[in-house]
Protein backbone atom coordinates (compact mmCIF):
# COMPACT_ATOMS: atom_id res chain seq x y z
CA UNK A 1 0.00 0.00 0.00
CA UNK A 2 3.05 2.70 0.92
CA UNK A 3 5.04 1.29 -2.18
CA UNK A 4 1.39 2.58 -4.55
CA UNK A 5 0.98 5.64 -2.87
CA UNK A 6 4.62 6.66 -3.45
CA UNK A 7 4.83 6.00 -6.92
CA UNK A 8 1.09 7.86 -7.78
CA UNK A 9 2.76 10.87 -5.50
CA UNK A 10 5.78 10.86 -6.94
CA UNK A 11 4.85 10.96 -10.67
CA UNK A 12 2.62 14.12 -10.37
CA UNK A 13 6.17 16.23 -9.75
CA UNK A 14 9.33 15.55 -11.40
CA UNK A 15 12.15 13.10 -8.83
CA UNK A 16 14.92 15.40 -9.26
CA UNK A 17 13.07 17.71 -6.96
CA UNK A 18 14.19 15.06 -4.71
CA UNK A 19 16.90 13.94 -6.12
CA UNK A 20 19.75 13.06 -3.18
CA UNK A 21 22.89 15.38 -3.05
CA UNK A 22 26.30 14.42 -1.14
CA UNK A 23 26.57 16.33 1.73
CA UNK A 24 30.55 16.88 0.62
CA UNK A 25 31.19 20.01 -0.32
CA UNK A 26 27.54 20.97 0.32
CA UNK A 27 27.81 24.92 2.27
CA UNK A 28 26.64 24.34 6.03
CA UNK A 29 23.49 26.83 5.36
CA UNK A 30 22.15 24.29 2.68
CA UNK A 31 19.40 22.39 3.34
CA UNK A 32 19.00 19.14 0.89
CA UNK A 33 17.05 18.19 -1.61
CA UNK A 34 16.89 14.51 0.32
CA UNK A 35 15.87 15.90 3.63
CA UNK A 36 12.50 16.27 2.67
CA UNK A 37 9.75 13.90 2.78
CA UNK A 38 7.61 12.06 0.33
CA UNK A 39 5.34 10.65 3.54
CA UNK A 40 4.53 14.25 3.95
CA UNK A 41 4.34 15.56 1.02
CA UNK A 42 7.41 17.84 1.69
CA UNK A 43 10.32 19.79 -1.10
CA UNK A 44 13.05 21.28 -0.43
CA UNK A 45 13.46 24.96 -2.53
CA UNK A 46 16.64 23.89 -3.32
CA UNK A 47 18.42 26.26 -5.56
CA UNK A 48 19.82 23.22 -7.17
CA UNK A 49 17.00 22.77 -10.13
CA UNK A 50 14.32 25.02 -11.02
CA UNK A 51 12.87 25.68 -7.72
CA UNK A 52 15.17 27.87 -7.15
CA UNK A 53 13.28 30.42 -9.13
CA UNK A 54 11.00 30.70 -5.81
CA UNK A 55 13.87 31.89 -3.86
CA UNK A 56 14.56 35.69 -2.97
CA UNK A 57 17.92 34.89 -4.32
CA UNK A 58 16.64 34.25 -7.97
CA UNK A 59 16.98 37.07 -11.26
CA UNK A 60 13.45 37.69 -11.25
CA UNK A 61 13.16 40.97 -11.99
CA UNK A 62 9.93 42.73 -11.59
CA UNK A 63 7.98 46.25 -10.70
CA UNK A 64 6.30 47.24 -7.86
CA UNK A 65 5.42 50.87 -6.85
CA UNK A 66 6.76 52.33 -9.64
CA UNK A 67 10.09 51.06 -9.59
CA UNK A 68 11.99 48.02 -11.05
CA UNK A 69 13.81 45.70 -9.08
CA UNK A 70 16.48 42.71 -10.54
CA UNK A 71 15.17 40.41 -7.61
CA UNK A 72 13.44 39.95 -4.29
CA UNK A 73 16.36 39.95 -2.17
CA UNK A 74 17.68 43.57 -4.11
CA UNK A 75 14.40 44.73 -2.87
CA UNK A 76 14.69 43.27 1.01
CA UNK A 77 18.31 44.47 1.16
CA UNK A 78 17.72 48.17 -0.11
CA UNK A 79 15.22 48.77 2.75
CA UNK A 80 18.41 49.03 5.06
CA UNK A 81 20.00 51.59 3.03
CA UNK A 82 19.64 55.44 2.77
CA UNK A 83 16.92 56.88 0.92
CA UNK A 84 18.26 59.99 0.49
CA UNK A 85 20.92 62.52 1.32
CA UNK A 86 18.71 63.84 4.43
CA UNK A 87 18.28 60.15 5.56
CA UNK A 88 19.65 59.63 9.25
CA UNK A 89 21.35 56.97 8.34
CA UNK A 90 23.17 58.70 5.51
CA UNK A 91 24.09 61.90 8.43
CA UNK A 92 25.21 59.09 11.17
CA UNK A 93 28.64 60.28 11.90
CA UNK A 94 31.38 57.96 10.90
CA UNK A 95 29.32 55.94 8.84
CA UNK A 96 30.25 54.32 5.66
CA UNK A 97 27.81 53.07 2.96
CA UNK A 98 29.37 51.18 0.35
CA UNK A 99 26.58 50.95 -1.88
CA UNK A 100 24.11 53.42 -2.44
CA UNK A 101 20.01 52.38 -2.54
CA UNK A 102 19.28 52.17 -6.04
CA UNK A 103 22.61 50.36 -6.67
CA UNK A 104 21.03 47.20 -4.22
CA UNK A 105 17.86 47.37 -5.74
CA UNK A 106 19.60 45.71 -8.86
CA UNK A 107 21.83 42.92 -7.13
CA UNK A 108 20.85 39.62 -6.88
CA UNK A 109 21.33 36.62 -5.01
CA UNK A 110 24.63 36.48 -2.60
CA UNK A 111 26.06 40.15 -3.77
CA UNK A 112 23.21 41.59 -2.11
CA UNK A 113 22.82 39.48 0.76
CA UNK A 114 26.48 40.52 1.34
CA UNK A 115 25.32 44.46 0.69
CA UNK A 116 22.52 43.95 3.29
CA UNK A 117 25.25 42.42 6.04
CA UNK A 118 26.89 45.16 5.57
CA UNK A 119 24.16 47.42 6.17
CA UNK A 120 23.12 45.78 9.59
CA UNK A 121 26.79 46.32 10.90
CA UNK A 122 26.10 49.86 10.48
CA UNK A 123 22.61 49.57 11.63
CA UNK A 124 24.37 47.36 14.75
CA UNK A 125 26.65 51.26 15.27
CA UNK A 126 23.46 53.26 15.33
CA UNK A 127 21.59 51.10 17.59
CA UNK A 128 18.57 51.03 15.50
CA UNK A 129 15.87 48.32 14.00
CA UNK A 130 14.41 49.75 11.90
CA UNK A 131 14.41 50.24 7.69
CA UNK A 132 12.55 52.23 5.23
CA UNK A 133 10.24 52.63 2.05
CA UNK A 134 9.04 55.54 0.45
CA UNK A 135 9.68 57.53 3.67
CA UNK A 136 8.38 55.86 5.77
CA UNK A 137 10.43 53.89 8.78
CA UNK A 138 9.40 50.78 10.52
CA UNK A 139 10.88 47.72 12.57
CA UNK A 140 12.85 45.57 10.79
CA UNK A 141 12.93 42.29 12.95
CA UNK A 142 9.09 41.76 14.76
CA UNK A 143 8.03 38.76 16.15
CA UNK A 144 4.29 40.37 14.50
CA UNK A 145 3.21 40.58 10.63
CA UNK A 146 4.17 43.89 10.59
CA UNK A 147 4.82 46.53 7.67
CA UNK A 148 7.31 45.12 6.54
CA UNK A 149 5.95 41.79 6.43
CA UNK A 150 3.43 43.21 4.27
CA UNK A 151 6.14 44.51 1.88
CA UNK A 152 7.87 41.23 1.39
CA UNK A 153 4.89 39.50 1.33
CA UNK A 154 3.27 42.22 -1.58
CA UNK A 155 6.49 41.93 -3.70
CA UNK A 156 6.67 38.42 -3.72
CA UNK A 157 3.70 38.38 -4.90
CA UNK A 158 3.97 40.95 -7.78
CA UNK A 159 7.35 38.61 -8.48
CA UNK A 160 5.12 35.40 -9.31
CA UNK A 161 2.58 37.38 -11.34
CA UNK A 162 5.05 39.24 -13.21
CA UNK A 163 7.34 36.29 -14.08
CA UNK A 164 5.49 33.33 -16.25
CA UNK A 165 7.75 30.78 -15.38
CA UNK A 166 7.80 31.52 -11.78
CA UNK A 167 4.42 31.09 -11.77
CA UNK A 168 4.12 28.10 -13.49
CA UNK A 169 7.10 26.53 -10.84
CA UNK A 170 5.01 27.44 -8.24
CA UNK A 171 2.06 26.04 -9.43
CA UNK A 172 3.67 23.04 -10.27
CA UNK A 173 4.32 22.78 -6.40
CA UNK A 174 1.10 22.56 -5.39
CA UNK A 175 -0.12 19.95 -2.98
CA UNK A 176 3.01 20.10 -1.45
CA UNK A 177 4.40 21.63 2.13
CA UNK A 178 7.44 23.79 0.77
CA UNK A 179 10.32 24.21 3.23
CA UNK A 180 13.26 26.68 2.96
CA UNK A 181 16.38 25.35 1.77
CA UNK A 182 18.62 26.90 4.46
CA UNK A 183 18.36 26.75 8.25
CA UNK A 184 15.86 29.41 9.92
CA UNK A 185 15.95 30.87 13.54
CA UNK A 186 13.71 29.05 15.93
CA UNK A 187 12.28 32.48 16.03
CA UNK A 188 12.69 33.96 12.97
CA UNK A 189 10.58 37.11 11.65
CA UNK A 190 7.92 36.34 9.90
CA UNK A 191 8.84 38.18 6.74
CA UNK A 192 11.93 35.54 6.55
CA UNK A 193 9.52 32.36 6.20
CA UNK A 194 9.85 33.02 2.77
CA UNK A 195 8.14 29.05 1.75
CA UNK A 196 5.07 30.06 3.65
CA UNK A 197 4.14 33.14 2.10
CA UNK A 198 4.64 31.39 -1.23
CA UNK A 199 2.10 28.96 -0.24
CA UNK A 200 -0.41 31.37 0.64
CA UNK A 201 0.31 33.22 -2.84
CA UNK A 202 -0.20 29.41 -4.48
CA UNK A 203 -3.04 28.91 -2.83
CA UNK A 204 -4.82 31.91 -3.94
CA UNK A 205 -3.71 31.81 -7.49
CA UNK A 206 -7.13 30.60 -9.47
C-alpha cells in the first residue's frame, strides 16, 4: 500500500526535486534536496534545479510601486539603506555606505545578501531596528506581521505574477508543504519564512 501511494505521488512532480545530493562540499546553510519527505508531502526549494526560481535569491526581476527591481532579495536588502541625502542613516557620523540604494535594488542573489550584512553592521553602530520605504520607517525584525511583512509579502507576490515561469514553478508545487532550503531561527521574523508566504500566494492563485 506505501510502495502505490509513493509511486502515484511521486509521478505528479518531477524526482529530481528530490533527487539526493552528497553532503561533501555541500555549504553548512544548505538544506537538501533529500531531507525532505515524500510521507509528507514535503520539497526542499533547493536552488539546485528550477525551484530555485521561488527563492529571494533568484533574477526575477519585476515592478512594484513604480520602480523596477532585478530580484526579491535587491528589494529586502535596499530597505536598510539610505533613501536619500537627508536620511539619518546617511548623516550618522562615521558611517560608511558602500553601496548606495538604487545600486542594491539591482543585485541579486549572494552580492546583495552581502550588501545587506553590511548594512546591519552599520545599523548594529546606530543602535537602531528599523528600515525604510518611500519615507516611511518601521521595525525591521518583529516577532508580528508587521509593515514590513506586508512589503515582502506584496512583492513576492507581484514577483510570481510578473514572471510566467515563476508562476508556473510554483504552481507546479502545489499539494506540497514547501520548506526553505537553508536553516531558519527558531524564532525567525515572519517576513523571513519566505516558503510560507509562497504557499499562501499558491493557494490563492485561481
Amino acid at each position: 500500500m506505501l510502495f502505490s501511494f509513493l509511486t502515484a505521488f511521486n509521478s505528479q512532480y518531477p524526482k529530481h526535486w528530490w533527487e539526493p545530493v552528497s553532503k561533501k562540499g555541500a555549504p553548512e546553510w544548505e538544506i537538501l534536496p533529500q531531507e525532505a519527505k515524500y510521507s509528507k508531502k514535503e520539497v526542499i526549494l533547493s536552488k539546485r534545479h528550477e525551484l530555485g526560481l521561488l527563492s529571494n535569491f533568484a533574477a526575477t526581476a519585476f515592478n512594484f510601486k513604480g520602480k523596477k527591481y532585478a530580484s526579491l532579495e535587491g528589494f529586502w536588502q535596499a530597505m536598510l539603506y539610505p533613501e536619500n541625502k537627508e536620511d539619518k542613516r546617511a548623516t550618522y557620523p562615521g558611517l560608511v555606505w558602500k553601496y548606495t540604494r538604487s545600486a542594491v535594488e539591482q543585485m541579486v542573489g549572494f552580492e546583495a545578501k552581502a550588501a545587506g550584512e553590511l548594512a546591519r553592521e552599520n545599523m548594529k553602530k546606530m543602535k537602531i531596528n528599523w528600515v525604510s520605504f518611500d519615507g516611511k520607517q518601521f521595525d525591521y525584525i518583529t516577532k508580528e506581521k508587521g509593515e514590513h511583512y506586508k512589503l515582502i509579502f506584496e512583492a513576492l507576490k507581484e514577483k510570481v505574477n510578473q514572471n510566467e515561469e515563476v508562476k508556473k514553478v510554483l504552481l507546479a508545487t502545489k499539494g506540497l508543504k514547501l520548506l526553505p532550503d537553508h536553516h531558519q531561527e527558531p524564532e525567525a521574523s515572519p517576513a523571513w519564512k519566505y516558503n510560507l508566504m509562497l504557499m499562501e500566494i499558491r493557494d490563492s492563485i485561481k
